[in-house]
C-alpha atoms as a PDB file:
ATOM      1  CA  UNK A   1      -2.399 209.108 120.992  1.00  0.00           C
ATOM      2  CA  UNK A   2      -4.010 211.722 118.550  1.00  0.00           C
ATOM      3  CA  UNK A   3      -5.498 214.926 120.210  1.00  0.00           C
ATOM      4  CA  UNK A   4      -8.278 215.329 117.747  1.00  0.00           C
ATOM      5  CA  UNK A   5     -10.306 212.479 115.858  1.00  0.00           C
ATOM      6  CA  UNK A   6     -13.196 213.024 113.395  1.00  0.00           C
ATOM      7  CA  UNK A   7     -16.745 211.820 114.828  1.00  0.00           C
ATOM      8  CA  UNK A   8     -20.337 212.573 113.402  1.00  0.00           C
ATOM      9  CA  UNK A   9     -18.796 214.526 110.697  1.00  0.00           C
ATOM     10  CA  UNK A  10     -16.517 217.209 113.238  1.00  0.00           C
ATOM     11  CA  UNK A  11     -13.171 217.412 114.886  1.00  0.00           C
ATOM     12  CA  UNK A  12     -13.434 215.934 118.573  1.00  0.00           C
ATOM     13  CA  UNK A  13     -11.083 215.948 121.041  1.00  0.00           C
ATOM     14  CA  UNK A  14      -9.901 212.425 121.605  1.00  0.00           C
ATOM     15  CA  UNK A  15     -10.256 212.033 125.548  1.00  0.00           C
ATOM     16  CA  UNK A  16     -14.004 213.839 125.067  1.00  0.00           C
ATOM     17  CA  UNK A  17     -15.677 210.653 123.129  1.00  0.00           C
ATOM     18  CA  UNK A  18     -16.844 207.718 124.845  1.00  0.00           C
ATOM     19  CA  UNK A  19     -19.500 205.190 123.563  1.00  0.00           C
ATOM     20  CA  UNK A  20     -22.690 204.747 125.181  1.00  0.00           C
ATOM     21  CA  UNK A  21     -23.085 201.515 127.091  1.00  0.00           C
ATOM     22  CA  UNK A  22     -26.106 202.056 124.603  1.00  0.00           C
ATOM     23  CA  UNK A  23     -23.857 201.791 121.596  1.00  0.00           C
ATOM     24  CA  UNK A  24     -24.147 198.045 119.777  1.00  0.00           C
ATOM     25  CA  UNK A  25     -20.233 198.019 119.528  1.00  0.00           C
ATOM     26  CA  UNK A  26     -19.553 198.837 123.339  1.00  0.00           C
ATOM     27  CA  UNK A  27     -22.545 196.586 124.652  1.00  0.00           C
ATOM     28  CA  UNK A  28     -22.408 193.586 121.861  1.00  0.00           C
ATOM     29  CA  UNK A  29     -19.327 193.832 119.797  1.00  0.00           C
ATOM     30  CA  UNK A  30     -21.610 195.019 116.542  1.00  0.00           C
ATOM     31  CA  UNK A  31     -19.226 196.951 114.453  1.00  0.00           C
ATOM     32  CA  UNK A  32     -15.794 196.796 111.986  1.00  0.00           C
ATOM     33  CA  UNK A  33     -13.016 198.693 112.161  1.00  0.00           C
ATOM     34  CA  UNK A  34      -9.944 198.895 109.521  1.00  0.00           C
ATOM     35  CA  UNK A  35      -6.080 200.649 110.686  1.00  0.00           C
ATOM     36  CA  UNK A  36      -4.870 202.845 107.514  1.00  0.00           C
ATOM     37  CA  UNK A  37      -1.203 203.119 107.364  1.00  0.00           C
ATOM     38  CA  UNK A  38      -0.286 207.115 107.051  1.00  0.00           C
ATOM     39  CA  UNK A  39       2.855 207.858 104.962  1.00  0.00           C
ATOM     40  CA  UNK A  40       4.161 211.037 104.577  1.00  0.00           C
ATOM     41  CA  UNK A  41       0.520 212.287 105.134  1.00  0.00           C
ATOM     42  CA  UNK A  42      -1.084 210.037 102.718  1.00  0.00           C
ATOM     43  CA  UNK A  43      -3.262 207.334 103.668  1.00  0.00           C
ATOM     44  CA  UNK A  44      -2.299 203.937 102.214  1.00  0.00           C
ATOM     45  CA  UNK A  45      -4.506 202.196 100.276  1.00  0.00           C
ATOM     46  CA  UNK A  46      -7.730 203.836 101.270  1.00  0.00           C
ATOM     47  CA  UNK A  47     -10.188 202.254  98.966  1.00  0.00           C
ATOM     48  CA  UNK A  48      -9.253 198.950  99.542  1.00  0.00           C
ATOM     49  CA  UNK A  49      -9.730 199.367 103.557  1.00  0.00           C
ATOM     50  CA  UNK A  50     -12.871 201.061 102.574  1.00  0.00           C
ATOM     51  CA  UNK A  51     -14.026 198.564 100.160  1.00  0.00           C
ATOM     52  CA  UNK A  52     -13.618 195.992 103.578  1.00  0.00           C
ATOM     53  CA  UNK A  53     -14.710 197.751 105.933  1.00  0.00           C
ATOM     54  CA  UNK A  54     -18.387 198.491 104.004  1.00  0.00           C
ATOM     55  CA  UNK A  55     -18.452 194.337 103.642  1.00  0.00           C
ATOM     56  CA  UNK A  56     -17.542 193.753 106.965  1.00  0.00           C
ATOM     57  CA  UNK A  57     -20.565 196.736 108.304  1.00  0.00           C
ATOM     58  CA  UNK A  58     -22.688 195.120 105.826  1.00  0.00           C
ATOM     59  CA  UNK A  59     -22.618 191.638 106.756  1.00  0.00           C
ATOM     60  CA  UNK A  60     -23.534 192.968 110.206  1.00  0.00           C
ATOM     61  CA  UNK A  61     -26.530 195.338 108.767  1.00  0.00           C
ATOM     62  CA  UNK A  62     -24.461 198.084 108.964  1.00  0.00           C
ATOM     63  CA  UNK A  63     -24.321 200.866 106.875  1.00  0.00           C
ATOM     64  CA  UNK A  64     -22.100 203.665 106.612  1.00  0.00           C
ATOM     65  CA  UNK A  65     -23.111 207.011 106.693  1.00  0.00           C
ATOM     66  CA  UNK A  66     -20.541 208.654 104.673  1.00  0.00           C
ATOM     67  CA  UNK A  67     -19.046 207.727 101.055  1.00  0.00           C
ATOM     68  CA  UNK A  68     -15.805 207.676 100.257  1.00  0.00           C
ATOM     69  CA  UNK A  69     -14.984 210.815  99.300  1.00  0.00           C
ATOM     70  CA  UNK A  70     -16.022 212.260 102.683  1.00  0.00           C
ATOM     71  CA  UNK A  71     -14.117 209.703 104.832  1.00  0.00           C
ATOM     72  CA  UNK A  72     -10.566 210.770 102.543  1.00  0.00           C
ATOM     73  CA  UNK A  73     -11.922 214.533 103.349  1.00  0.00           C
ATOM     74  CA  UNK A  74     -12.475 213.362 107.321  1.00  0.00           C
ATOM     75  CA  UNK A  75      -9.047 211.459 107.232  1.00  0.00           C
ATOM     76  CA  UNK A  76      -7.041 214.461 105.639  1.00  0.00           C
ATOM     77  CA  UNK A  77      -8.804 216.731 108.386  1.00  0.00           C
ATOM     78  CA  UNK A  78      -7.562 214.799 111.060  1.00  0.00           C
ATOM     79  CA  UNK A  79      -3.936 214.061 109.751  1.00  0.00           C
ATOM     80  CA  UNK A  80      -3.926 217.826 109.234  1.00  0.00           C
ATOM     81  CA  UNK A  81      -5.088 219.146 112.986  1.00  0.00           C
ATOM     82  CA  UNK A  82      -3.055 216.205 114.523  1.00  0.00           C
ATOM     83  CA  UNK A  83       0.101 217.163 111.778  1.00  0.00           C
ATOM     84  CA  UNK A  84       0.901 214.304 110.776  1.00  0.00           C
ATOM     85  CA  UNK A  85       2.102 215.595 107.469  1.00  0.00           C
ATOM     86  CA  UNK A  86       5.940 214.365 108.064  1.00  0.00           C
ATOM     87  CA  UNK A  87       5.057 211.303 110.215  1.00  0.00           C
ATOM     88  CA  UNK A  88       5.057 208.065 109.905  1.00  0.00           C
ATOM     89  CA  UNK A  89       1.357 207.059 111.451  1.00  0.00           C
ATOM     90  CA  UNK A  90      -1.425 204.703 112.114  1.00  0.00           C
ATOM     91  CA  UNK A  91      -5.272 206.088 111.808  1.00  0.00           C
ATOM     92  CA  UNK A  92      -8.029 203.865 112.673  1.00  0.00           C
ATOM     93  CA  UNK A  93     -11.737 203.829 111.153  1.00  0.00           C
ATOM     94  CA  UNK A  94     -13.850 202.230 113.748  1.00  0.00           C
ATOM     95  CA  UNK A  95     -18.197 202.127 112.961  1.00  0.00           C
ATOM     96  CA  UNK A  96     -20.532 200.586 115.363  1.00  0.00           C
ATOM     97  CA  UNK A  97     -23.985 199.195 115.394  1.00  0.00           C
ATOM     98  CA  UNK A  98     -25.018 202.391 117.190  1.00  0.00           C
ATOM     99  CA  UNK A  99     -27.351 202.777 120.047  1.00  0.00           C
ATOM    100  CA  UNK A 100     -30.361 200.298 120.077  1.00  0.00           C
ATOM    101  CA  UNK A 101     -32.065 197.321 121.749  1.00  0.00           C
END
């Protein structure tokens, strides 16, 4: 398991997050994830999982609040605290309907 992961735009530790029973993804299902494929410490085809995972948000009113340059800067954080730099890795983006009624 990674020790740090990126959420709401910092470096978390990974066993400190949890959803809110709140949160549209934990209570309903409401969200879209993609796994990225990390190779020597370059994600894989990032604009293509980006390009689903906005049409996958969107068809659930969802949109994401960062653009694509800050996700590669938010993945490239976290492959750097984690050091992933010489492995052979899996990172997962994961967005959720957020809290609501």
């Amino acid at each position: 398991m990674i020790g740090l992961s990126w959420y709401r735009g910092q470096l978390v530790a990974s066993d400190a997050l949890a959803l809110s029973l709140s949160d549209r993804g934990a209570l309903l299902g409401e969200g879209a994830f993609e796994t990225l494929a990390v190779r020597a410490g370059q994600v894989q085809d990032l604009d293509a999982h980006l390009s689903r995972l906005v049409a996958c948000a969107g068809l659930q009113g969802i949109v994401l609040e960062m653009d694509a340059p800050d996700v590669a800067a938010a993945c490239a954080a976290v492959i750097d605290a984690n050091r992933l730099e010489q492995s052979r890795a899996g990172l997962r983006l994961t967005v959720t309907g957020g809290a609501g009624t």
